[in-house]
N, C-alpha and C. Protein backbone atom coordinates (compact mmCIF):
# COMPACT_ATOMS: atom_id res chain seq x y z
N UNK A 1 140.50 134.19 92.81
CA UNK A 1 139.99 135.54 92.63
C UNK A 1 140.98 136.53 93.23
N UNK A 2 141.15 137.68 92.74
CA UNK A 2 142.64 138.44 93.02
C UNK A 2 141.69 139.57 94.30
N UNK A 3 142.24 140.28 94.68
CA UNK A 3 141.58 140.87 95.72
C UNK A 3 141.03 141.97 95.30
N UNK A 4 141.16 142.60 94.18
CA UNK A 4 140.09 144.02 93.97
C UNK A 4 138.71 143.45 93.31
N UNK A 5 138.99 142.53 93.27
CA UNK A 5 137.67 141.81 92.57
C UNK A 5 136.49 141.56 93.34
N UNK A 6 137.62 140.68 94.69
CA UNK A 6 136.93 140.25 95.97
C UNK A 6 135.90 141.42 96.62
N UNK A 7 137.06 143.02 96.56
CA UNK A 7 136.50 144.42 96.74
C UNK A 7 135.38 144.27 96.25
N UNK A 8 135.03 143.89 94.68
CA UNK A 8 134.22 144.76 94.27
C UNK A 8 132.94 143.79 94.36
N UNK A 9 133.22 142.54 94.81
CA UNK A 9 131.91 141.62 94.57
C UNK A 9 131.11 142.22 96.44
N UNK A 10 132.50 142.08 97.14
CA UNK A 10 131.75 142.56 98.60
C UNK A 10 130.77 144.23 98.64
N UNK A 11 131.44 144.86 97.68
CA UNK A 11 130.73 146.10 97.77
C UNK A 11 129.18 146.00 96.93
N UNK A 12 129.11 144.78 96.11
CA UNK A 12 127.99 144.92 95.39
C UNK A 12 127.22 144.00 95.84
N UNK A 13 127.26 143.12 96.55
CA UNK A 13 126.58 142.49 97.42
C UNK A 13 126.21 143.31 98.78
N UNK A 14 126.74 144.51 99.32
CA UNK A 14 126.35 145.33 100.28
C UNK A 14 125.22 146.17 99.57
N UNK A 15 125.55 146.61 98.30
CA UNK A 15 125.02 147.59 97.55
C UNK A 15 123.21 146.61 97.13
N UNK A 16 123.12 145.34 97.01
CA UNK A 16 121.65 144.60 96.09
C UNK A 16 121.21 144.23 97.81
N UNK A 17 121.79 143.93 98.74
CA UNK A 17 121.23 143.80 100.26
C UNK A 17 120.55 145.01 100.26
N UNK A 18 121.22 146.31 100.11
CA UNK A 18 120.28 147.61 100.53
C UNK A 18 119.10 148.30 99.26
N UNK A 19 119.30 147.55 98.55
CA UNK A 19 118.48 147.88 97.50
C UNK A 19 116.90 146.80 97.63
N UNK A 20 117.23 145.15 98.20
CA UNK A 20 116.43 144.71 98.69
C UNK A 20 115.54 144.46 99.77
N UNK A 21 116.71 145.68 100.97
CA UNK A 21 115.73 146.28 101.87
C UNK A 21 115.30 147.54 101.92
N UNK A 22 115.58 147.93 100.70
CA UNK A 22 114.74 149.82 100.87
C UNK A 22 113.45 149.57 100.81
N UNK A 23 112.68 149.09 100.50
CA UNK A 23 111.01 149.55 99.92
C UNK A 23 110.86 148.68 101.23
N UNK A 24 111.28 147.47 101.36
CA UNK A 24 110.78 146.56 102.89
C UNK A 24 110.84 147.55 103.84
N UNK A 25 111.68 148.34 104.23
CA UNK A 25 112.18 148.80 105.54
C UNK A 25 111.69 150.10 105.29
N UNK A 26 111.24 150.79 104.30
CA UNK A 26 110.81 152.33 104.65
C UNK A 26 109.93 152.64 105.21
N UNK A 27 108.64 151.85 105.31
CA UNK A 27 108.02 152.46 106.11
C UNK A 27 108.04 151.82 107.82
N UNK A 28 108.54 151.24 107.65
CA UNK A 28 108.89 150.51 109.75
C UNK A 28 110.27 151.78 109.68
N UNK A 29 111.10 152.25 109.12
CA UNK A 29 111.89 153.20 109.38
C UNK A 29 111.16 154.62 110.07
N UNK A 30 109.96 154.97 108.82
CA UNK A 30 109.21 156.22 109.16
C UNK A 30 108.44 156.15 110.42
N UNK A 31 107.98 154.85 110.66
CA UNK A 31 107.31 154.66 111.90
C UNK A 31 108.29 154.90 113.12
N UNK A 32 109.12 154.40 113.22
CA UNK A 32 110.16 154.19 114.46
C UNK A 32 110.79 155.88 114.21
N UNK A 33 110.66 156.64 113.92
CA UNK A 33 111.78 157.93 113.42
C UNK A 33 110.34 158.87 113.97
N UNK A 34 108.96 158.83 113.61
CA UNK A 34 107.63 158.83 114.36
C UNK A 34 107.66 158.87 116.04
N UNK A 35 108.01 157.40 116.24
CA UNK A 35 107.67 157.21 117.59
C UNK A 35 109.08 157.83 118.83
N UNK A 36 110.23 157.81 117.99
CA UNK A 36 111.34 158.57 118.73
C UNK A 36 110.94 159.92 118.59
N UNK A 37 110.85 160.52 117.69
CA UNK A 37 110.03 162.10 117.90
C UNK A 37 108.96 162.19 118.80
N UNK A 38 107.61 161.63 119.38
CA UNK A 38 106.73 161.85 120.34
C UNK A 38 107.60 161.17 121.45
N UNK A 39 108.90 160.28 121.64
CA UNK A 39 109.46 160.14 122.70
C UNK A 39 110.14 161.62 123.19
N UNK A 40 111.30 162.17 122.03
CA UNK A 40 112.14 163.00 122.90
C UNK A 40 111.14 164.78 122.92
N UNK A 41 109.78 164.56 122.56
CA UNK A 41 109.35 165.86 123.31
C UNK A 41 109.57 165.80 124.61
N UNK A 42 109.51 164.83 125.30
CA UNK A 42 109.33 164.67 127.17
C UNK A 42 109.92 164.02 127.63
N UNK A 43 110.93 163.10 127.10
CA UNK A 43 111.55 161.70 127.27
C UNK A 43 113.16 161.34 126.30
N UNK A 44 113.36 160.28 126.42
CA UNK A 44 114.57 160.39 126.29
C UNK A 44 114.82 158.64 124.87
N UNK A 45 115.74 158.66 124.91
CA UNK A 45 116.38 157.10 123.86
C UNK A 45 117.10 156.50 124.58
N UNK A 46 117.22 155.23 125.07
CA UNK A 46 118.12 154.47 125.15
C UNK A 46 118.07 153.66 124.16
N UNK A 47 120.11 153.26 124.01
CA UNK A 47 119.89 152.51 122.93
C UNK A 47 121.09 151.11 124.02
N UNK A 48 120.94 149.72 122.84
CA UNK A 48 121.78 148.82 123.72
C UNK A 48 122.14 147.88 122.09
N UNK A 49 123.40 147.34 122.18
CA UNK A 49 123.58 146.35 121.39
C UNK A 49 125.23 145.51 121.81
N UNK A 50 125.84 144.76 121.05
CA UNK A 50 126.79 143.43 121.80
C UNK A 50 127.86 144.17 120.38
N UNK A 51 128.95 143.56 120.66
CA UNK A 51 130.11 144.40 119.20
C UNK A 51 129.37 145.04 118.56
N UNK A 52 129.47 144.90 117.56
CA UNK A 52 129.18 145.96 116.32
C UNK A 52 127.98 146.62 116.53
N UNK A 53 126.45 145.67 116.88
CA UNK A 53 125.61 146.66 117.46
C UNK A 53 125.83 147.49 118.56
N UNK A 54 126.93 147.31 119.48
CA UNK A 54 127.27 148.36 120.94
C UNK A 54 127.63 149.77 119.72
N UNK A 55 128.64 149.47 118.90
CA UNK A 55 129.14 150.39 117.98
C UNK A 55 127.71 151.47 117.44
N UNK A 56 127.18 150.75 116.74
CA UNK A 56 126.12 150.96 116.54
C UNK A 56 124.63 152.26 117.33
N UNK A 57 124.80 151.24 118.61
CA UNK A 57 124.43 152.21 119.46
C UNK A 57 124.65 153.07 119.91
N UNK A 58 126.37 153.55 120.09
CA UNK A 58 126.90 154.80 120.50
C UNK A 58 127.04 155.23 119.32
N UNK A 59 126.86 155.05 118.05
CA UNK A 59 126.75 156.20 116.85
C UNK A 59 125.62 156.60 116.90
N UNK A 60 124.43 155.85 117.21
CA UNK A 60 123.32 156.85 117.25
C UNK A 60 122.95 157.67 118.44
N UNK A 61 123.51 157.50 119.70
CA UNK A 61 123.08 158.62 120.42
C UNK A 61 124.30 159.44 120.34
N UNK A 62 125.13 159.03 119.94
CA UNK A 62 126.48 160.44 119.92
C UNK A 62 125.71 161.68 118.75
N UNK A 63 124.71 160.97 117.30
CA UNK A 63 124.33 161.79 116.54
C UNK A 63 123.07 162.52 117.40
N UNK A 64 122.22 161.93 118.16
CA UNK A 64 121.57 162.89 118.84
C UNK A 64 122.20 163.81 119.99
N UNK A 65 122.94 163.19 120.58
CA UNK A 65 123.74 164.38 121.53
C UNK A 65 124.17 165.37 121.09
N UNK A 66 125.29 164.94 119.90
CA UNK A 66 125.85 166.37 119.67
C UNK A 66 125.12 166.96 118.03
N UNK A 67 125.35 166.05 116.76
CA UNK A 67 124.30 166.63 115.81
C UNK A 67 124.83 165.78 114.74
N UNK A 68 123.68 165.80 113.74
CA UNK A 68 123.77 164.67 113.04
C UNK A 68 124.09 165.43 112.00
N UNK A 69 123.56 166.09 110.89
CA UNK A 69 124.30 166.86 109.59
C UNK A 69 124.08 168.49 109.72
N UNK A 70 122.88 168.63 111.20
CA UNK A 70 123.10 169.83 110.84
C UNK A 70 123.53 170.62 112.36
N UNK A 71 123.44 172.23 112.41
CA UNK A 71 123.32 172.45 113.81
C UNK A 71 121.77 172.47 114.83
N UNK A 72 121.60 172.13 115.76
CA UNK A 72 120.57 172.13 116.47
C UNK A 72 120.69 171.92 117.92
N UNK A 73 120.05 171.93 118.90
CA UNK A 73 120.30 171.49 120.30
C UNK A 73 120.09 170.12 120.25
N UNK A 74 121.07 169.65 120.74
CA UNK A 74 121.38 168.60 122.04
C UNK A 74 120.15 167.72 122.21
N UNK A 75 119.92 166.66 121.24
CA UNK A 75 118.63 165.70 122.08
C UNK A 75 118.66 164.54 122.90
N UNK A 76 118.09 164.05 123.93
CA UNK A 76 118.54 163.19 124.98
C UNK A 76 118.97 161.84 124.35
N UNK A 77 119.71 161.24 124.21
CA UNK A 77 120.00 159.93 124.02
C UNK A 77 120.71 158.97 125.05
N UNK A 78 121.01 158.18 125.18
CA UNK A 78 121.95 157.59 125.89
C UNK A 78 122.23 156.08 125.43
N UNK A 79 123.57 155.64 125.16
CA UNK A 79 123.81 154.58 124.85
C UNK A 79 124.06 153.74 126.15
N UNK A 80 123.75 152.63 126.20
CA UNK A 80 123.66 151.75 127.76
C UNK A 80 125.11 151.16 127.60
N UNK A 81 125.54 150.68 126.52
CA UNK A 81 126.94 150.30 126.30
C UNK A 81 128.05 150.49 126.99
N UNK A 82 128.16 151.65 127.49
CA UNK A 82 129.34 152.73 127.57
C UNK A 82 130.53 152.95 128.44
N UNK A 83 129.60 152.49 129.74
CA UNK A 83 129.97 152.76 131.15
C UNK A 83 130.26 151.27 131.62
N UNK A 84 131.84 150.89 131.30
CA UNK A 84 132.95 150.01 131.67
C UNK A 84 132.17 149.33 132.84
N UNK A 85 132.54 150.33 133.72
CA UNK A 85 132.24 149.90 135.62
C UNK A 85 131.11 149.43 135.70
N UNK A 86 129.95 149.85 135.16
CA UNK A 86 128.74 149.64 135.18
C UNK A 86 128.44 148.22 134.64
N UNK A 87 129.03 148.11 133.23
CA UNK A 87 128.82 146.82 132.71
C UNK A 87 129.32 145.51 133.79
N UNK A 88 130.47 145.99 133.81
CA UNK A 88 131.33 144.82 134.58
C UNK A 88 131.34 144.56 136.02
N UNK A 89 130.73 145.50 136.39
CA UNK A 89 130.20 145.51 137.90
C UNK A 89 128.40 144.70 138.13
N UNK A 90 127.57 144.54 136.87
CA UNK A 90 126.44 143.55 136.67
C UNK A 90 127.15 142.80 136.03
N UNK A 91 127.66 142.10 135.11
CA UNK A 91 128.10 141.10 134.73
C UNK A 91 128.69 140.35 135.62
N UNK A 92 129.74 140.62 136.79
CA UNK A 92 130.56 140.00 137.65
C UNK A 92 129.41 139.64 138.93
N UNK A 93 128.72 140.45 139.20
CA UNK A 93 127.57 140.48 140.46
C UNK A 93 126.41 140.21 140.36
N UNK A 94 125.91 140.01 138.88
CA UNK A 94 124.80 139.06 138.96
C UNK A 94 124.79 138.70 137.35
N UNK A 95 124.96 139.08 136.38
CA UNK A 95 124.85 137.98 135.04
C UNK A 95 125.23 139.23 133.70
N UNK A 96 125.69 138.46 132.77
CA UNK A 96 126.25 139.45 131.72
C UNK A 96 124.66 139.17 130.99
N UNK A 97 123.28 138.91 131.26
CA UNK A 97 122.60 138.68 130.47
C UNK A 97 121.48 140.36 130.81
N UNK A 98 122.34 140.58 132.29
CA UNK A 98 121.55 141.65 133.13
C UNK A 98 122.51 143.20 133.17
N UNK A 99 123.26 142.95 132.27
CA UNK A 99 124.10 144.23 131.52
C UNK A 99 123.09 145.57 131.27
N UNK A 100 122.02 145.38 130.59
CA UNK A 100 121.12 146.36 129.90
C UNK A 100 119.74 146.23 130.69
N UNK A 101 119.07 145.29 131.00
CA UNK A 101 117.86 145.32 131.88
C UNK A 101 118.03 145.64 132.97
N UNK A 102 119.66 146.27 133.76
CA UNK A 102 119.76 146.80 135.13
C UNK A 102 119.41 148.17 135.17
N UNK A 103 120.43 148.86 133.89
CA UNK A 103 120.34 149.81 133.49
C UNK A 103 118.84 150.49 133.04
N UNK A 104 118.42 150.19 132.30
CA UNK A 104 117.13 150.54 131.77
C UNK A 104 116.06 150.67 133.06
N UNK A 105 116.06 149.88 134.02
CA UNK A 105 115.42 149.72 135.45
C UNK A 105 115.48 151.02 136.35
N UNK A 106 116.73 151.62 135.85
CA UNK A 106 117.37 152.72 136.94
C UNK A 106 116.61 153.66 135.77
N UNK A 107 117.11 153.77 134.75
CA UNK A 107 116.59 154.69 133.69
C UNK A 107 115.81 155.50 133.29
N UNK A 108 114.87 153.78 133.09
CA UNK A 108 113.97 154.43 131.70
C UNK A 108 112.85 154.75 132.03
N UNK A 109 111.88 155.73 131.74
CA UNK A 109 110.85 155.74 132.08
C UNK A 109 109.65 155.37 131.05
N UNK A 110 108.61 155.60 131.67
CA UNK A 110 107.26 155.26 130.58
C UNK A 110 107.16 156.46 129.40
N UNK A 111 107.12 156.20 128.18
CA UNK A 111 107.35 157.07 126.98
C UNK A 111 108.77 157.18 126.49
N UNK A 112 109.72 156.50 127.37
CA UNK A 112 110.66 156.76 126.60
C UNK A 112 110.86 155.63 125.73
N UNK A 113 111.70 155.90 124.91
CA UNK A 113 111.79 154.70 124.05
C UNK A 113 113.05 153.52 123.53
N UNK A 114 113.26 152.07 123.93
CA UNK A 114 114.69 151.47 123.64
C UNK A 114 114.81 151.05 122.07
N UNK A 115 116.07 151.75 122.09
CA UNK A 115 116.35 151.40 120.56
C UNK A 115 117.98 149.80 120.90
N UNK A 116 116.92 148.33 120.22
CA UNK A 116 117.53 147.17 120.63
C UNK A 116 118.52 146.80 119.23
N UNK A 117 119.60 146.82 119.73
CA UNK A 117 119.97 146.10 117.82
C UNK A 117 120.39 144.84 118.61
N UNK A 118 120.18 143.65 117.53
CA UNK A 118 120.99 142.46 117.68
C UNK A 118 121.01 141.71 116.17
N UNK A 119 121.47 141.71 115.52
CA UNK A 119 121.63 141.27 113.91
C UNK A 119 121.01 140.05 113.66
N UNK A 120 121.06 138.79 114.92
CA UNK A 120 120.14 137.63 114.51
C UNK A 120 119.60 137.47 115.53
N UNK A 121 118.92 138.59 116.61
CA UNK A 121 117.46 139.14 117.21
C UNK A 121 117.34 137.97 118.05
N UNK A 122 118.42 137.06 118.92
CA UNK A 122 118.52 136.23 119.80
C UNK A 122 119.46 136.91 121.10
N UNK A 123 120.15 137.66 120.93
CA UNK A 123 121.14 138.16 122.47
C UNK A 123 120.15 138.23 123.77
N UNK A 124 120.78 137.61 124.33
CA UNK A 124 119.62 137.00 125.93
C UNK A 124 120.04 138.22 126.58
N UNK A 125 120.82 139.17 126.31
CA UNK A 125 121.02 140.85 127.28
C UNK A 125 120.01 141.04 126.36
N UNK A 126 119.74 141.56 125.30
CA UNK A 126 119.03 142.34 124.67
C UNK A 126 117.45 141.98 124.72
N UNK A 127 117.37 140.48 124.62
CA UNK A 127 115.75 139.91 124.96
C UNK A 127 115.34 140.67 126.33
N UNK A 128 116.09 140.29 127.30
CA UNK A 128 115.79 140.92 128.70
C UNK A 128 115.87 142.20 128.72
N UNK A 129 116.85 142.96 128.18
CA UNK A 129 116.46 144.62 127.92
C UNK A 129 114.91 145.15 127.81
N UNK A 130 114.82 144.03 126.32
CA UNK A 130 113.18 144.42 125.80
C UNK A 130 112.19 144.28 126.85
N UNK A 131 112.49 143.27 128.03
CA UNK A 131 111.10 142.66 128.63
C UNK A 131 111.48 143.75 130.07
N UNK A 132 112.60 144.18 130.20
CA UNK A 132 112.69 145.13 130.76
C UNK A 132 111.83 146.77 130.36
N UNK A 133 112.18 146.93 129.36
CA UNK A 133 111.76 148.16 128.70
C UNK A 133 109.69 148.27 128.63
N UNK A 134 109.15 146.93 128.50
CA UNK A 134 107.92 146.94 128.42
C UNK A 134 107.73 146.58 129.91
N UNK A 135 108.49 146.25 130.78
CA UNK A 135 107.57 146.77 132.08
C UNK A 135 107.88 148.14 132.54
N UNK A 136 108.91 148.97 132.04
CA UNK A 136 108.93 150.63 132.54
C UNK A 136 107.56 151.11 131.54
N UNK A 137 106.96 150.66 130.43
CA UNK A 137 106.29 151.22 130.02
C UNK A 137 106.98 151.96 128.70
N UNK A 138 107.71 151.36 128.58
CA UNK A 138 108.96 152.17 127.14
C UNK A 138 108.72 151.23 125.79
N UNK A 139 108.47 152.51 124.69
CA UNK A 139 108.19 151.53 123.49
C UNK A 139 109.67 151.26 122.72
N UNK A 140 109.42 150.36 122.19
CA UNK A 140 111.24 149.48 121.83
C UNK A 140 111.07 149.41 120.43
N UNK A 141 111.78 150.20 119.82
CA UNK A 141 112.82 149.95 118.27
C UNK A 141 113.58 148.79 118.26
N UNK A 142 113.31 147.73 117.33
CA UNK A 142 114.13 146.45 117.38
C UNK A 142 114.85 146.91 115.70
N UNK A 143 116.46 147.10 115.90
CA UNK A 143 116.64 146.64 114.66
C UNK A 143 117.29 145.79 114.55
N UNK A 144 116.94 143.92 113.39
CA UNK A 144 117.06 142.78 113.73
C UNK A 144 117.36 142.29 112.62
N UNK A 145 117.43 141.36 111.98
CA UNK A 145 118.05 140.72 111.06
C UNK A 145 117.37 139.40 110.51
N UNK A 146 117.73 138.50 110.07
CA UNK A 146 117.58 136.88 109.50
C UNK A 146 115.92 137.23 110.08
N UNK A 147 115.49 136.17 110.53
CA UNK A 147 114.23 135.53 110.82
C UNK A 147 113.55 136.76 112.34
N UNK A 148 114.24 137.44 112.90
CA UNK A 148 113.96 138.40 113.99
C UNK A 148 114.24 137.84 115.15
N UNK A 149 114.32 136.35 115.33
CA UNK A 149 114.39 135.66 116.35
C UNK A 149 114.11 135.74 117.43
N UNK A 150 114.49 135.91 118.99
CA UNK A 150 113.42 135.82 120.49
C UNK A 150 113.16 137.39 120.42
N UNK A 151 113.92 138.10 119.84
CA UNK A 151 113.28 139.51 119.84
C UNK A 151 111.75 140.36 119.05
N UNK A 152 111.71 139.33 117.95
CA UNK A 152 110.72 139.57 117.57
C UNK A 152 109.48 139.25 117.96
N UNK A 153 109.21 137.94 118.80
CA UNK A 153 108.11 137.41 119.43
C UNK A 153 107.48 138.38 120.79
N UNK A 154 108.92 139.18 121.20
CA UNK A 154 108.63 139.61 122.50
C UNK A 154 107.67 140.96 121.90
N UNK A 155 107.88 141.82 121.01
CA UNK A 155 107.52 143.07 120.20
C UNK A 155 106.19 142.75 120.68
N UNK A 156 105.51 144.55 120.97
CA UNK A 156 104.22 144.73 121.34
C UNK A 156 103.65 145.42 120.39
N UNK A 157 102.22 145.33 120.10
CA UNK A 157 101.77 146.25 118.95
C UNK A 157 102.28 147.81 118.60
N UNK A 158 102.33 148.48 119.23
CA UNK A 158 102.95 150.03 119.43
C UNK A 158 104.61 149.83 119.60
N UNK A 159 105.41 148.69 119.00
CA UNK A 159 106.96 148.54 119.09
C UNK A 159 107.00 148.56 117.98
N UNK A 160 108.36 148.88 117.02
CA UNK A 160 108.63 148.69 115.68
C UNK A 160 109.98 147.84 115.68
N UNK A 161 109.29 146.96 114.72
CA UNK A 161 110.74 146.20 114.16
C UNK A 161 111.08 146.37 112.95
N UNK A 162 112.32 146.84 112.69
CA UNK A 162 113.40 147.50 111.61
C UNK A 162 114.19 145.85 111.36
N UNK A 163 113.52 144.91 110.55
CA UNK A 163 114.20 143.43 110.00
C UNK A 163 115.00 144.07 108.73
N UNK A 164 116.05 143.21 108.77
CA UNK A 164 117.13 143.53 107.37
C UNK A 164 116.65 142.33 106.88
N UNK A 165 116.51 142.07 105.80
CA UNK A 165 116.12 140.69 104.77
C UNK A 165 117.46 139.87 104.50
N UNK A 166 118.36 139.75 105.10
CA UNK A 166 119.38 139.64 105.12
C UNK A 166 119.85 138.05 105.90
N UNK A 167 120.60 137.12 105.95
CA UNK A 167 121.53 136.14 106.25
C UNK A 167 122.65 136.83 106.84
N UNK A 168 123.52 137.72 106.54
CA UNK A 168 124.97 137.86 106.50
C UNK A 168 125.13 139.03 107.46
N UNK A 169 125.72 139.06 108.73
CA UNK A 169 125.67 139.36 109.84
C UNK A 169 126.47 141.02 109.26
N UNK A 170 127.44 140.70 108.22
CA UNK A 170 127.82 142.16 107.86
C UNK A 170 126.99 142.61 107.25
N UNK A 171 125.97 142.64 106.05
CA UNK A 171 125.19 143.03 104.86
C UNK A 171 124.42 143.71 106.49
N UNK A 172 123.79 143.07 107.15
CA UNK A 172 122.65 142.98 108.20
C UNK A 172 123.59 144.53 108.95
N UNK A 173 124.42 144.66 109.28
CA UNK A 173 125.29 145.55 109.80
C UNK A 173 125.24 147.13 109.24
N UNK A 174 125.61 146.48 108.02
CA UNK A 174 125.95 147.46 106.71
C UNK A 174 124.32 148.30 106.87
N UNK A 175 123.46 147.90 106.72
CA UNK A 175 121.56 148.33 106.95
C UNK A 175 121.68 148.78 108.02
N UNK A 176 121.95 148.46 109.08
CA UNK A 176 121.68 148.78 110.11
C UNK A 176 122.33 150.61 110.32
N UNK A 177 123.64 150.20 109.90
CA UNK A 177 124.05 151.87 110.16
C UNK A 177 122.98 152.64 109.02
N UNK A 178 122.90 152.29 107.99
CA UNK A 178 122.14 153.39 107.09
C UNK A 178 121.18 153.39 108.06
N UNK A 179 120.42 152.58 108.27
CA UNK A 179 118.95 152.63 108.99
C UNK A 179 118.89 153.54 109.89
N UNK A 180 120.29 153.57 110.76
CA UNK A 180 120.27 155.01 111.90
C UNK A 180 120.55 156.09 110.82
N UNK A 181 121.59 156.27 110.18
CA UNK A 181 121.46 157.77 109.47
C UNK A 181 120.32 158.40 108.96
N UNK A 182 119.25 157.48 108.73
CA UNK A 182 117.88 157.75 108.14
C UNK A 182 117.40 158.15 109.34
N UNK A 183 117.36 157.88 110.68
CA UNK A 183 116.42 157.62 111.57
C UNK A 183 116.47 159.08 112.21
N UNK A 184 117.56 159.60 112.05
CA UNK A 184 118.54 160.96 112.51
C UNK A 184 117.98 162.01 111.51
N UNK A 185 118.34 161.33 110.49
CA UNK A 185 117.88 162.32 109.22
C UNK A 185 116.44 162.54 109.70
N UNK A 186 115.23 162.11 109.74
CA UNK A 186 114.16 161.63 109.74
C UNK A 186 113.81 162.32 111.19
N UNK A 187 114.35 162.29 112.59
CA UNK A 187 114.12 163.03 113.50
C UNK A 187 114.65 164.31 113.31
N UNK A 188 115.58 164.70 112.91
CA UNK A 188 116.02 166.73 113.06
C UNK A 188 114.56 167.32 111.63
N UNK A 189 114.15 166.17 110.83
CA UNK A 189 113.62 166.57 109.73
C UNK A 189 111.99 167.20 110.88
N UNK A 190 111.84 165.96 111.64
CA UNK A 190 110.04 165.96 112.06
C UNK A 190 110.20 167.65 113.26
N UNK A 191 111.50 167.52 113.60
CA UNK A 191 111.70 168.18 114.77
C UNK A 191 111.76 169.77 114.92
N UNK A 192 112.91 169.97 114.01
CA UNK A 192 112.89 170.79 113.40
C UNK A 192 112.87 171.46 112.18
N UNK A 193 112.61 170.98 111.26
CA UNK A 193 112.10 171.05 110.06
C UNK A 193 113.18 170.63 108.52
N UNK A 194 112.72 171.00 107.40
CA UNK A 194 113.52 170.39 106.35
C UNK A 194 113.94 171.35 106.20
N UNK A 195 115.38 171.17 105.48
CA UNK A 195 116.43 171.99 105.55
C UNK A 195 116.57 172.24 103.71
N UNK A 196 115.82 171.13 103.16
CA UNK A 196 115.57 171.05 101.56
C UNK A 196 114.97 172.25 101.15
């Protein structure tokens, strides 16, 4: 197979992944885009994820910090990712599994809300984040992948899980960023109104 071909089979296999999770995922999208709006009246977002979900996570609070398509003020986000010293100063002094459940401890409070990505919904930082986040009293956005794995079992009734129907850790990726541009779209929409 010559390589623009390869292009075009990878782009259309990204393209029938998001077409087979639109109608699945719209309304756990509207819900979670819901429950971050009654968070940042009083409260704030943390978000946490490992490569591509860390990526992930600092694209979506960089779009609430500074602005997502349109102008507006400044809404609280914070990506847990971020802070080098911080990471590597719990990882070296007590466990890289306690990266995000240290943080969130110092953090988060009750109403605010963690937004968890992990693509096959097993990362033992991110499980412990979650079980972190439900003893501050913080409701948790899981967006997860394949089967949802230890992340999905931990989910409390009032948590939303954002599953990609997906196998393929990129397709699962590929959803995941739309899923935040929606989620952005979807908060400046509830917040401050439609711009349509």
């Amino acid at each position: 197979m010559d390589m623009q071909s390869r292009i075009r089979q990878l782009f259309q296999a990204s393209i029938d992944t998001k077409q087979q999770a639109m109608d699945v995922l719209a309304p756990h999208i509207e819900q979670a885009s819901q429950v971050m709006v009654n968070a940042l009246y009083d409260g704030k977002i943390l978000s946490c994820g490992n490569g591509g979900s860390a990526s992930d996570a600092q694209h979506f609070s960089s779009e609430l910090l500074n602005r997502f398509e349109r102008e507006r003020p400044s809404l609280p986000a914070i990506a847990l990712t971020t802070d080098s010293s911080t990471i590597t100063s719990i990882a070296n002094d007590y466990s890289y599994n306690e990266i995000f459940s240290k943080q969130i401890h110092a953090l988060g409070r009750p109403g605010d809300v963690l937004l968890a990505i992990s693509t096959s919904g097993n990362s033992a930082n991110i499980i412990q984040a979650i079980q972190t986040a439900h003893d501050r009293e913080m409701i948790v956005v899981a967006l997860t992948g394949r089967d949802g794995g230890g992340m999905a079992s931990l989910l409390l009734p009032e948590d939303v899980e954002i599953r990609v129907p997906a196998y393929v850790t990129a397709r699962i990726q590929e959803v995941h960023l739309l899923t935040i541009h929606c989620l952005c779209y979807l908060i400046d929409s509830q917040l401050f109104g439609s711009e349509e």
